[in-house]
C-alpha atoms as a PDB file:
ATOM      1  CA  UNK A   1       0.000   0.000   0.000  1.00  0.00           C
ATOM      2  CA  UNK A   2       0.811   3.587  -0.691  1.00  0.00           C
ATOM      3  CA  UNK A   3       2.305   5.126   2.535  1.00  0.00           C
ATOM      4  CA  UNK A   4       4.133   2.016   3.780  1.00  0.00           C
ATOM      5  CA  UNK A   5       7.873   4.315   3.914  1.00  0.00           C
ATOM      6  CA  UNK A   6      11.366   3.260   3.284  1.00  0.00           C
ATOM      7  CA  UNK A   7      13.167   0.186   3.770  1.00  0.00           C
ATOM      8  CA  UNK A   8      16.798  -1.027   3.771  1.00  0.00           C
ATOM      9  CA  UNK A   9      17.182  -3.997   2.041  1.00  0.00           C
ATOM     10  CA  UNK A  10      20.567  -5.717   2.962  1.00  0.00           C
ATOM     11  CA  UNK A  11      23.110  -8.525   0.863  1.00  0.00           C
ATOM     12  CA  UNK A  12      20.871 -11.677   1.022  1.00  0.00           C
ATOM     13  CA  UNK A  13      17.891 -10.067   2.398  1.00  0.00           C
ATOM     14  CA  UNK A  14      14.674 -11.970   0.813  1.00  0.00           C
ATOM     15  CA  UNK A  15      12.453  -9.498  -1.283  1.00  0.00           C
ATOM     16  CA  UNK A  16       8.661 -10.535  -1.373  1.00  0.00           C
ATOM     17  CA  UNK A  17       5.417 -10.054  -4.105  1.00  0.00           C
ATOM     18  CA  UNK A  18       4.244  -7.740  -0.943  1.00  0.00           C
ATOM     19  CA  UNK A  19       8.051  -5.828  -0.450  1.00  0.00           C
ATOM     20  CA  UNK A  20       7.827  -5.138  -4.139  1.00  0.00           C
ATOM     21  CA  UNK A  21       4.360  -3.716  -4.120  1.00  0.00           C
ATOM     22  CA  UNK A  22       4.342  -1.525  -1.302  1.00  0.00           C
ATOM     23  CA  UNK A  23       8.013  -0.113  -1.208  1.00  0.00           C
ATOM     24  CA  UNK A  24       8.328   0.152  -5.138  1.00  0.00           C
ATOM     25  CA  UNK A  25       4.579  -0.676  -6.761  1.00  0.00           C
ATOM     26  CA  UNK A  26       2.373   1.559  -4.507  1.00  0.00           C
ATOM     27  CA  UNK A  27       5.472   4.596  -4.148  1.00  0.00           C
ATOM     28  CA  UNK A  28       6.918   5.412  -7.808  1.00  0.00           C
ATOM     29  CA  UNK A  29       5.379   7.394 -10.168  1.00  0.00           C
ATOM     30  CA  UNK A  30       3.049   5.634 -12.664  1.00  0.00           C
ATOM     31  CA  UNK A  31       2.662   6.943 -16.268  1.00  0.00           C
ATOM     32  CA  UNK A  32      -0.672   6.657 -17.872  1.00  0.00           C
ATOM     33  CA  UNK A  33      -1.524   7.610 -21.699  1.00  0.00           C
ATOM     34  CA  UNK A  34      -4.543   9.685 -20.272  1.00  0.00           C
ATOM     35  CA  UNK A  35      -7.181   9.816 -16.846  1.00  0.00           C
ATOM     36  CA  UNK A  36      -9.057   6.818 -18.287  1.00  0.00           C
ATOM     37  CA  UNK A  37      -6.352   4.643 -18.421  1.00  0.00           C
ATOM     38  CA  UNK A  38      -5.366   5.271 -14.988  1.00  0.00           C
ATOM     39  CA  UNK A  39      -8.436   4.733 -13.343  1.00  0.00           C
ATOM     40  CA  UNK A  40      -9.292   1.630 -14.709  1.00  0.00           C
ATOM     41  CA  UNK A  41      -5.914   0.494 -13.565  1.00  0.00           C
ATOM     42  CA  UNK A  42      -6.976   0.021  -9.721  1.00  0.00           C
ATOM     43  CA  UNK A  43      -9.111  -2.490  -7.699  1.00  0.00           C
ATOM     44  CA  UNK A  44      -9.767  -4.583 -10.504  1.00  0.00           C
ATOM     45  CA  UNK A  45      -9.090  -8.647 -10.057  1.00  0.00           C
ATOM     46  CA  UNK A  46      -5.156  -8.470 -10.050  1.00  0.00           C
ATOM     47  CA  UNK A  47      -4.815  -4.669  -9.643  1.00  0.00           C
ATOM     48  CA  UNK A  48      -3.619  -2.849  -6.677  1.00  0.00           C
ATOM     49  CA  UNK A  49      -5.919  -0.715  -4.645  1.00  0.00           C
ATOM     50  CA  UNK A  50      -6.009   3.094  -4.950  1.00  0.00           C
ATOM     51  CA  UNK A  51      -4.935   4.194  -1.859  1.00  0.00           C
ATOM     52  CA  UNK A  52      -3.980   7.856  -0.705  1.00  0.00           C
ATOM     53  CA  UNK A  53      -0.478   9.364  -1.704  1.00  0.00           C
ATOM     54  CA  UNK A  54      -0.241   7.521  -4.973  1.00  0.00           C
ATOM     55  CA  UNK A  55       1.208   9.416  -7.918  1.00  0.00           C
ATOM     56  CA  UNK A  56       0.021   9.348 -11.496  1.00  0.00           C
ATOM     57  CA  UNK A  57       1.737  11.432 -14.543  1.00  0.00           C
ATOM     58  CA  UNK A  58      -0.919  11.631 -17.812  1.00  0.00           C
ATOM     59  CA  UNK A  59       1.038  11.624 -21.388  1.00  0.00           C
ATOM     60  CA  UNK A  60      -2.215  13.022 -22.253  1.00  0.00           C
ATOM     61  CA  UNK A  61      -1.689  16.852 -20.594  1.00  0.00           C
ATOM     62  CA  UNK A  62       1.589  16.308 -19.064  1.00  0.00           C
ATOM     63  CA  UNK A  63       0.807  17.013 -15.550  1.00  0.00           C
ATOM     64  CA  UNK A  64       1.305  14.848 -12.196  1.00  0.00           C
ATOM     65  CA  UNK A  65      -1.610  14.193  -9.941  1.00  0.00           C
ATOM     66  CA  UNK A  66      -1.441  12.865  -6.433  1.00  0.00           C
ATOM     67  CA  UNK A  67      -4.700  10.793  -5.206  1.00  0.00           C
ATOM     68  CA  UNK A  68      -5.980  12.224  -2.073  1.00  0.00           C
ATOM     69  CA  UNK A  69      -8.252   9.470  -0.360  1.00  0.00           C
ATOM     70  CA  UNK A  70     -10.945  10.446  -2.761  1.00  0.00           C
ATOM     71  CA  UNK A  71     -10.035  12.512  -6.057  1.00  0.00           C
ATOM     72  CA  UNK A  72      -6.731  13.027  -8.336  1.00  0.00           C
ATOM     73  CA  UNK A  73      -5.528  16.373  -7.512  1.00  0.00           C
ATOM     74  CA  UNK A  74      -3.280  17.865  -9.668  1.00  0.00           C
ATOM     75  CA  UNK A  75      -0.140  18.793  -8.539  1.00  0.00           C
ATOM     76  CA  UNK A  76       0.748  22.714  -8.151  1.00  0.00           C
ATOM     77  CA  UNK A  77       4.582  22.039  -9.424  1.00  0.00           C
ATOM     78  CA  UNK A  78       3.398  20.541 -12.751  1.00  0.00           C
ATOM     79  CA  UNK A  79       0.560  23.295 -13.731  1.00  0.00           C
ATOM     80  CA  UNK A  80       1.120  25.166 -16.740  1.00  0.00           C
ATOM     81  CA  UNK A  81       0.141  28.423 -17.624  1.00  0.00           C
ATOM     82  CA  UNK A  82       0.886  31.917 -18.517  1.00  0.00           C
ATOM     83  CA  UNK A  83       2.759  35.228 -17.611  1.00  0.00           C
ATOM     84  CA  UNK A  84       1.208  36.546 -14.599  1.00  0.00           C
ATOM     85  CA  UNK A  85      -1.198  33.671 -13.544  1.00  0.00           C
ATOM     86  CA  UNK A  86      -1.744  32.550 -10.447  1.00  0.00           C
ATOM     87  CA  UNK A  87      -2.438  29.230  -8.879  1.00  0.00           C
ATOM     88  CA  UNK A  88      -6.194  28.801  -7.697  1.00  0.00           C
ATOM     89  CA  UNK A  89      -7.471  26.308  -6.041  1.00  0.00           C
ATOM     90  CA  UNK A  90     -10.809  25.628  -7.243  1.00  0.00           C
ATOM     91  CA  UNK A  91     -14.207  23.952  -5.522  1.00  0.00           C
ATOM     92  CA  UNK A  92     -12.822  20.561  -5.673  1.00  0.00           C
ATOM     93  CA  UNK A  93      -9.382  21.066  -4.121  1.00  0.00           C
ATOM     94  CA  UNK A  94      -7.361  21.199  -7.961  1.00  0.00           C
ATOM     95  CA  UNK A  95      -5.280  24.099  -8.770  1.00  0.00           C
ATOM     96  CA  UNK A  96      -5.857  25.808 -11.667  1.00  0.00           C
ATOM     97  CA  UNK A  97      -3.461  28.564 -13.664  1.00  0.00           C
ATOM     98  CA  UNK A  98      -6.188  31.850 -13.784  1.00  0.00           C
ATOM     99  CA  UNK A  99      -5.383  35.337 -14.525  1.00  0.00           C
ATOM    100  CA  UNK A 100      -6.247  37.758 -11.912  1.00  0.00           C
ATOM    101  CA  UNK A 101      -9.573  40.388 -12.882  1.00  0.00           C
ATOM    102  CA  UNK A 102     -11.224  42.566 -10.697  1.00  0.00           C
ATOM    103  CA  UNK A 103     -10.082  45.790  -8.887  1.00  0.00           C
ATOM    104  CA  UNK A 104      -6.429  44.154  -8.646  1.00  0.00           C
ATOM    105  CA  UNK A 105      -3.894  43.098 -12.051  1.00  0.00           C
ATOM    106  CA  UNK A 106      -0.353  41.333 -10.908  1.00  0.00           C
ATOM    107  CA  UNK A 107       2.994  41.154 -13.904  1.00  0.00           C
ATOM    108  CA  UNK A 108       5.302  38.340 -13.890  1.00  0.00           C
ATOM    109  CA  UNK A 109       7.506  39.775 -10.804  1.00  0.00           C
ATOM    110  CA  UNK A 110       4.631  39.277  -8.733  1.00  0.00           C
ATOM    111  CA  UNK A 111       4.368  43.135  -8.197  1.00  0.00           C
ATOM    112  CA  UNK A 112       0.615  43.562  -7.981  1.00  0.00           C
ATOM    113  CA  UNK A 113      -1.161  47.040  -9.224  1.00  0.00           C
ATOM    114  CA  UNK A 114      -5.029  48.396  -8.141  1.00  0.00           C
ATOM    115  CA  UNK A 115      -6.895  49.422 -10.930  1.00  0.00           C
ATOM    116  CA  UNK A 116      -7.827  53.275 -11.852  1.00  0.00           C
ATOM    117  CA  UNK A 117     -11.399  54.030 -10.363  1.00  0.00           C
ATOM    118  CA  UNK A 118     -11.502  50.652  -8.497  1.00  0.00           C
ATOM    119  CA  UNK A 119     -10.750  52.360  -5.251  1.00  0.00           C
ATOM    120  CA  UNK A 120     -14.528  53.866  -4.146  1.00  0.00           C
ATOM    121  CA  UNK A 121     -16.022  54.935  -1.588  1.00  0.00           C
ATOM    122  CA  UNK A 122     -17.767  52.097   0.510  1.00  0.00           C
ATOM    123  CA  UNK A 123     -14.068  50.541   0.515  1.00  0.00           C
ATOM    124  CA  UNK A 124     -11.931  52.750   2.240  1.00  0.00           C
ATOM    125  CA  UNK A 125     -12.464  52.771   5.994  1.00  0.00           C
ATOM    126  CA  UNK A 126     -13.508  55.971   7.878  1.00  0.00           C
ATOM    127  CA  UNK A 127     -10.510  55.853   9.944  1.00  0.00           C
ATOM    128  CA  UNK A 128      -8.338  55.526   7.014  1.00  0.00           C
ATOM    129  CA  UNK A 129      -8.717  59.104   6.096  1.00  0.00           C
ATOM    130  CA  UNK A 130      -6.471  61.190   7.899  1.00  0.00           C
ATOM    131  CA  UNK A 131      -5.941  64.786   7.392  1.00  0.00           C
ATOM    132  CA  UNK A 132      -2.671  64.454   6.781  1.00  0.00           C
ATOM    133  CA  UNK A 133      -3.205  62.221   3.916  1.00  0.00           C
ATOM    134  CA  UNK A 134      -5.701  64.730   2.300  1.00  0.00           C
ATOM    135  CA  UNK A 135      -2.413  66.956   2.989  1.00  0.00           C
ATOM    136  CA  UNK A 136      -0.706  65.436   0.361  1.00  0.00           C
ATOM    137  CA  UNK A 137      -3.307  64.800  -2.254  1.00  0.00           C
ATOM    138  CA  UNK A 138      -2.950  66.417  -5.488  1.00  0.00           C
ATOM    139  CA  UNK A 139      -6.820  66.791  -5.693  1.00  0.00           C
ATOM    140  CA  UNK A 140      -9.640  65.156  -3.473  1.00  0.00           C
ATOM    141  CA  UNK A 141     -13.379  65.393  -4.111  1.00  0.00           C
ATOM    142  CA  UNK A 142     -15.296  65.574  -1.023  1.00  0.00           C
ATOM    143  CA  UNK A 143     -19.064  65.547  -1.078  1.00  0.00           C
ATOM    144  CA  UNK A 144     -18.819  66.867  -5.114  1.00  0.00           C
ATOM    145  CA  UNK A 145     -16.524  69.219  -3.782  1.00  0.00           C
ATOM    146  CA  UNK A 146     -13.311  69.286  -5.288  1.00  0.00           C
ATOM    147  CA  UNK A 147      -9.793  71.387  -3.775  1.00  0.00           C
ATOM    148  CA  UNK A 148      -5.984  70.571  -4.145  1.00  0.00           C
ATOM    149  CA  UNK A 149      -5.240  70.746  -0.545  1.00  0.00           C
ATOM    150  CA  UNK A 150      -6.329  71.534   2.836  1.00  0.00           C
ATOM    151  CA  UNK A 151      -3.840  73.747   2.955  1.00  0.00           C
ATOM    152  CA  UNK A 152      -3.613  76.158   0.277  1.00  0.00           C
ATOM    153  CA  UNK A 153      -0.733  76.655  -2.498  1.00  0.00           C
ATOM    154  CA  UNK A 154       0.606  79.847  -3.131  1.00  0.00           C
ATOM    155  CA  UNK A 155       3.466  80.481  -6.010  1.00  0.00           C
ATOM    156  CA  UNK A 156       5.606  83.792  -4.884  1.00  0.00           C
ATOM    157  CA  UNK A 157       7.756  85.176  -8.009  1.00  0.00           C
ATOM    158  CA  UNK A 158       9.902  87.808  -8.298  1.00  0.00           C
ATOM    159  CA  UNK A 159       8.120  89.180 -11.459  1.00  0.00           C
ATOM    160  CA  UNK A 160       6.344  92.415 -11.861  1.00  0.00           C
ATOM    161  CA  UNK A 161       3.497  92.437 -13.373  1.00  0.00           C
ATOM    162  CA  UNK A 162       2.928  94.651 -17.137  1.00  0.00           C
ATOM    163  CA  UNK A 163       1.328  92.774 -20.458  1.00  0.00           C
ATOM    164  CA  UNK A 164      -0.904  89.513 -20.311  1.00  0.00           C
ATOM    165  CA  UNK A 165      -0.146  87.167 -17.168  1.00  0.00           C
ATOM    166  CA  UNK A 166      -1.154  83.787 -17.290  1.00  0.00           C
ATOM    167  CA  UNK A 167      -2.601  82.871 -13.533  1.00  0.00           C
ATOM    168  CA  UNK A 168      -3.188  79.565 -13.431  1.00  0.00           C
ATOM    169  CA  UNK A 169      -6.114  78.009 -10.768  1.00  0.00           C
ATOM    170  CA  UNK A 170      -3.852  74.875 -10.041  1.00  0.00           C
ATOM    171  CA  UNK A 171      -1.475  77.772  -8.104  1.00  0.00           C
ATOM    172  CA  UNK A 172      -4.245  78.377  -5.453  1.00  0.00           C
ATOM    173  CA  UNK A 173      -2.280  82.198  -4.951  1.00  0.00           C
ATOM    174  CA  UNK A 174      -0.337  83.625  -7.326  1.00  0.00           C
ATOM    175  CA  UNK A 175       2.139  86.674  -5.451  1.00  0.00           C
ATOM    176  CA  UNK A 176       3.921  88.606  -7.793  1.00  0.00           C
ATOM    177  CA  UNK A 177       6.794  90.802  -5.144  1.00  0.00           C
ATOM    178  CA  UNK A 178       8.341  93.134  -7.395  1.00  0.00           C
ATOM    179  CA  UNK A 179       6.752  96.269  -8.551  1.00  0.00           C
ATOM    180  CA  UNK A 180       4.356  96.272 -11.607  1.00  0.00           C
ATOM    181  CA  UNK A 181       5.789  98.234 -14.645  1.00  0.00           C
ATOM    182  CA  UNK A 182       2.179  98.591 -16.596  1.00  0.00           C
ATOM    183  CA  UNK A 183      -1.049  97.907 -17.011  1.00  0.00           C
ATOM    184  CA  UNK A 184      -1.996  94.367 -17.243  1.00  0.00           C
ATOM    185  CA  UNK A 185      -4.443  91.463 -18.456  1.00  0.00           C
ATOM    186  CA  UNK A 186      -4.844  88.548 -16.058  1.00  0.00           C
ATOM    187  CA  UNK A 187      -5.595  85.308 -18.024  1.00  0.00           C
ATOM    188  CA  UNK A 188      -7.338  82.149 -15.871  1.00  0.00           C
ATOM    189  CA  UNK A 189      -6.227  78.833 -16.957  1.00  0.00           C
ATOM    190  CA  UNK A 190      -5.794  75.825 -14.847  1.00  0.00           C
ATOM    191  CA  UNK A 191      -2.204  75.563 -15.976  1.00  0.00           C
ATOM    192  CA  UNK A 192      -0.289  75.504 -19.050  1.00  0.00           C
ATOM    193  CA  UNK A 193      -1.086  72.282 -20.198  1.00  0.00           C
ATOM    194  CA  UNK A 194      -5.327  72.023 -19.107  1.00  0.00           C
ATOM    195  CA  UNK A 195      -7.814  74.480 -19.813  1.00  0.00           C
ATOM    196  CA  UNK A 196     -10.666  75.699 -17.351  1.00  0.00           C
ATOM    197  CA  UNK A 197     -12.892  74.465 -19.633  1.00  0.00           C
ATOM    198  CA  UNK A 198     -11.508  70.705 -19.795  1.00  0.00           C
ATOM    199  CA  UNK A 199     -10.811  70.887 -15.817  1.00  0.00           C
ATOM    200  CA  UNK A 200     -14.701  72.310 -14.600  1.00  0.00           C
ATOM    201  CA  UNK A 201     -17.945  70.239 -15.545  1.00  0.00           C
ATOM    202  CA  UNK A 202     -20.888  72.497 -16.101  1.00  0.00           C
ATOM    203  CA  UNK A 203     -21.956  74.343 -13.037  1.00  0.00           C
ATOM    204  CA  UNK A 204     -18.634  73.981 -11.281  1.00  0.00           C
ATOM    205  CA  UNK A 205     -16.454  76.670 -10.397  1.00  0.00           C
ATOM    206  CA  UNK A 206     -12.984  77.437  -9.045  1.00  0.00           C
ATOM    207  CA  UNK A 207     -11.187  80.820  -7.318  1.00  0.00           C
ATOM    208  CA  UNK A 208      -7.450  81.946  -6.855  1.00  0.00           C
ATOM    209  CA  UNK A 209      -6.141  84.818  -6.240  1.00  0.00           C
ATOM    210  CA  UNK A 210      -3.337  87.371  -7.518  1.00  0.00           C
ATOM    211  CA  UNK A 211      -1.369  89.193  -5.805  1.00  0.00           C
ATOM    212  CA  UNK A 212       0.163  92.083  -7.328  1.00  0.00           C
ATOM    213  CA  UNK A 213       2.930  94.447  -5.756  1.00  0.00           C
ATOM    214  CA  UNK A 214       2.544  98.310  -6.976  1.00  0.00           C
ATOM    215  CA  UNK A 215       4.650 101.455  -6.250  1.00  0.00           C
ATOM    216  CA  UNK A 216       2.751 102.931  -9.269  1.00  0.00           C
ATOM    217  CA  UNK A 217      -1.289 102.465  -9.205  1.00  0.00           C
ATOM    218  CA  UNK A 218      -1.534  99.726 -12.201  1.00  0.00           C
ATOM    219  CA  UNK A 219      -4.349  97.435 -12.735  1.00  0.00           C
ATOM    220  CA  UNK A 220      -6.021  95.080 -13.952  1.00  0.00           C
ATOM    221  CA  UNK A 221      -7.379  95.975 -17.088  1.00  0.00           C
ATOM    222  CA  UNK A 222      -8.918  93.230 -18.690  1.00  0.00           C
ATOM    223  CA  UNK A 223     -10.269  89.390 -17.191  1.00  0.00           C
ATOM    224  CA  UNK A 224      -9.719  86.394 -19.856  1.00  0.00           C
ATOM    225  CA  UNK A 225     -10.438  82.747 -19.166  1.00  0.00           C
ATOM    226  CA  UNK A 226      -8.428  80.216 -21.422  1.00  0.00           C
ATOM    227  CA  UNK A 227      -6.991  83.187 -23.266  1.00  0.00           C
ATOM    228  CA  UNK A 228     -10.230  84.933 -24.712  1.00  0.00           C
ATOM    229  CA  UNK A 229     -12.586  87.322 -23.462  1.00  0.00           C
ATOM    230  CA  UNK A 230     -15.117  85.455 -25.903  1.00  0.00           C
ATOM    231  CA  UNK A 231     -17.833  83.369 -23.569  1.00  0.00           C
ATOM    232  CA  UNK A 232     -16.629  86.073 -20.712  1.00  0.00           C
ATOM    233  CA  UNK A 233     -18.874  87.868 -18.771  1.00  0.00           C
ATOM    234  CA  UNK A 234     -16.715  89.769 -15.448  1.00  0.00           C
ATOM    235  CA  UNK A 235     -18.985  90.839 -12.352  1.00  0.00           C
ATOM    236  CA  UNK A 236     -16.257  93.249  -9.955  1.00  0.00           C
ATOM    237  CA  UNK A 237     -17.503  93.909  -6.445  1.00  0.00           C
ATOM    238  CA  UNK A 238     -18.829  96.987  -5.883  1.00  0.00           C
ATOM    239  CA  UNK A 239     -21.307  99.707  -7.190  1.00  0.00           C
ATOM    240  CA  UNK A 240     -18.395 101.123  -9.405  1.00  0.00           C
ATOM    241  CA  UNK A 241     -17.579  97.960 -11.629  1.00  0.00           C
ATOM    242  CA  UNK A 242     -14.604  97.291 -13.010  1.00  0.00           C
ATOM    243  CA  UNK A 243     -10.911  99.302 -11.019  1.00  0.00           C
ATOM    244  CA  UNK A 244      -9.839 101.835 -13.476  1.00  0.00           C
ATOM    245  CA  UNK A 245      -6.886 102.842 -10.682  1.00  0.00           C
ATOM    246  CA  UNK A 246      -4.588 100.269  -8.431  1.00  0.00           C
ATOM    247  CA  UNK A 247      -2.834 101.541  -5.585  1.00  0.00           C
ATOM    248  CA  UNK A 248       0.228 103.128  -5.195  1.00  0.00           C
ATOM    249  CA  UNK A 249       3.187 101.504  -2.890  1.00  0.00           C
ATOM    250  CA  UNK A 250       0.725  98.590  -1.886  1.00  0.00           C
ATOM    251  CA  UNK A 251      -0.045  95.258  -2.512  1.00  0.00           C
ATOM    252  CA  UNK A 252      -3.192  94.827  -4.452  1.00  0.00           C
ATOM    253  CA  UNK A 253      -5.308  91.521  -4.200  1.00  0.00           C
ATOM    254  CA  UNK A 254      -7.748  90.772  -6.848  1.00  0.00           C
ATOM    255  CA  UNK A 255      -9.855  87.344  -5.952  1.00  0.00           C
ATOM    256  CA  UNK A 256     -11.185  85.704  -9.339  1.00  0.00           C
ATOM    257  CA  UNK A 257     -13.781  83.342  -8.894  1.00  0.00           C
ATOM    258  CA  UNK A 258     -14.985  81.266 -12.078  1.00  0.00           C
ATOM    259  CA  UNK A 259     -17.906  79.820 -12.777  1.00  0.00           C
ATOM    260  CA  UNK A 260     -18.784  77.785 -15.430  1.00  0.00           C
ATOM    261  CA  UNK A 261     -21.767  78.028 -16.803  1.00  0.00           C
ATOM    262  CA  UNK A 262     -22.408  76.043 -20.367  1.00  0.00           C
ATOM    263  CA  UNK A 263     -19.306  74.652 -22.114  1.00  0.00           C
ATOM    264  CA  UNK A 264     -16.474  77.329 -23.218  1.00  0.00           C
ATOM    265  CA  UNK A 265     -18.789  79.791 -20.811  1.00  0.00           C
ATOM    266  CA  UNK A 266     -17.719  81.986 -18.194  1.00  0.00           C
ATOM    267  CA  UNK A 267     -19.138  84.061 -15.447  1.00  0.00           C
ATOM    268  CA  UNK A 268     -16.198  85.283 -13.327  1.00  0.00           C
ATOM    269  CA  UNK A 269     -16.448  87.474  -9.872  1.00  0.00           C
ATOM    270  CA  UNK A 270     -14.020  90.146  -9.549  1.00  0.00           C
ATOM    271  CA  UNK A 271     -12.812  91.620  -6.530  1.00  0.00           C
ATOM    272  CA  UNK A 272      -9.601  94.211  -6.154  1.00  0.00           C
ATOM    273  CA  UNK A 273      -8.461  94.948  -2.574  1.00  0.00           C
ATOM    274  CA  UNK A 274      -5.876  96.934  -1.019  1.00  0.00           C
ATOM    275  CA  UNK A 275      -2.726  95.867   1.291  1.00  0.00           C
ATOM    276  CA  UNK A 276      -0.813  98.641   2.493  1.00  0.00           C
END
């Protein structure tokens, strides 16, 4: 029988039908054209029993199976498959080669990747959200409310301000320190490479805010979004509208906020004022 060990046979030593079958019959590794062949090879009149820890190799798909008391289980060692598959065992104990689907993709390094979008919300834990992990996020939406950071960017240059400045949302504050040498045009963008228009759905809007250091009272003069006035409509606080002055030796803030209101469409809400 399968299971009955080793044995030292010694010079002389007698070896019996029974020695035969259980130390080398019932323990090598029989080779069988295909499953059918090997199962009508046990408990037949003159055939050995199939007992539990036999071995069988099939010409027939080139694997090894082990018999476990009740079923031939293929071995894991002999299982083919392909780059990146792993071994699964499936509802009647065999492994199987599958490829991984779902929210999780592994390579053939075993270095195992999460899906884009497969992250949502009823799987992250309440207590995994810490606020210094929305700290460090490059954008979080919140409730339909999207912002780059709990605490807000700011980008200081040394610039001074004269012509068209691009002031892109992305920034949070843009502070320009030295003094402005003209009039200027402030253009919104998100940044250099995204539009406000790709970046906001339809009824979304984002603010930032420019800073602009004057010993001579310049100003803004005109408000583009995307580079064009075209789709623009500007609102500035106050019963006067639009600043035809800045003011001297200060620092002037204006506060854009964007809305957008069909695609390529713009209301934006000005607001100049004075730092001294």
């Amino acid at each position: 029988m399968a299971g009955a060990g080793v044995r030292l046979f010694t010079a002389g030593s007698i070896l019996t039908a029974q020695q035969v079958n259980e130390y080398l019959m019932d323990q090598t590794i029989s080779r069988f054209a295909d499953s059918a062949a090997r199962d009508s090879s046990f408990g037949g009149l003159g055939e050995p029993v199939l007992s539990e820890g036999r071995l069988a190799y099939l010409d027939s798909d080139n694997k090894l199976y082990v018999y476990d008391g009740s079923n031939w289980v293929e071995l894991a060692l002999s299982i083919s498959g392909t780059s990146a598959q792993v071994i699964v065992y499936d509802s009647s104990g065999a492994p199987t080669a599958r490829t991984l689907s779902g929210d999780v993709t592994i390579n053939s390094t075993g270095v195992t990747t999460i899906d884009s979008g497969k992250v949502t919300t009823v799987k992250i834990a309440d207590a995994a959200v810490t606020a210094e992990k929305i700290d460090n996020a490059a954008e979080i939406t919140i409730l339909g409310i999207k912002q780059t950071s709990v605490i807000e960017k700011i980008t200081i240059s040394g610039t001074a301000a004269t012509g068209t400045i691009p002031v892109d949302v992305s920034n949070g504050t843009t502070y320009y320190t030295a003094n402005s040498t003209g009039n200027f045009v402030v253009n919104l963008r998100w940044n250099s490479g995204t539009t406000l228009n790709t970046k906001l759905a339809v009824g979304e809007m984002a603010t930032t805010s420019f800073l602009v250091t004057n010993a001579t009272a310049y100003y803004v003069t005109s408000v583009q979004v995307n580079g064009t006035t075209s789709g623009v409509t500007t609102r500035w606080q106050g019963a006067t509208g639009a600043p035809t002055l800045g003011n001297a030796n200060s620092t002037d803030m204006y506060t854009f906020t964007v809305i957008k209101t069909a695609a390529n469409t713009f209301t934006v809400f000005a607001a100049q004022t004075k730092f001294s």
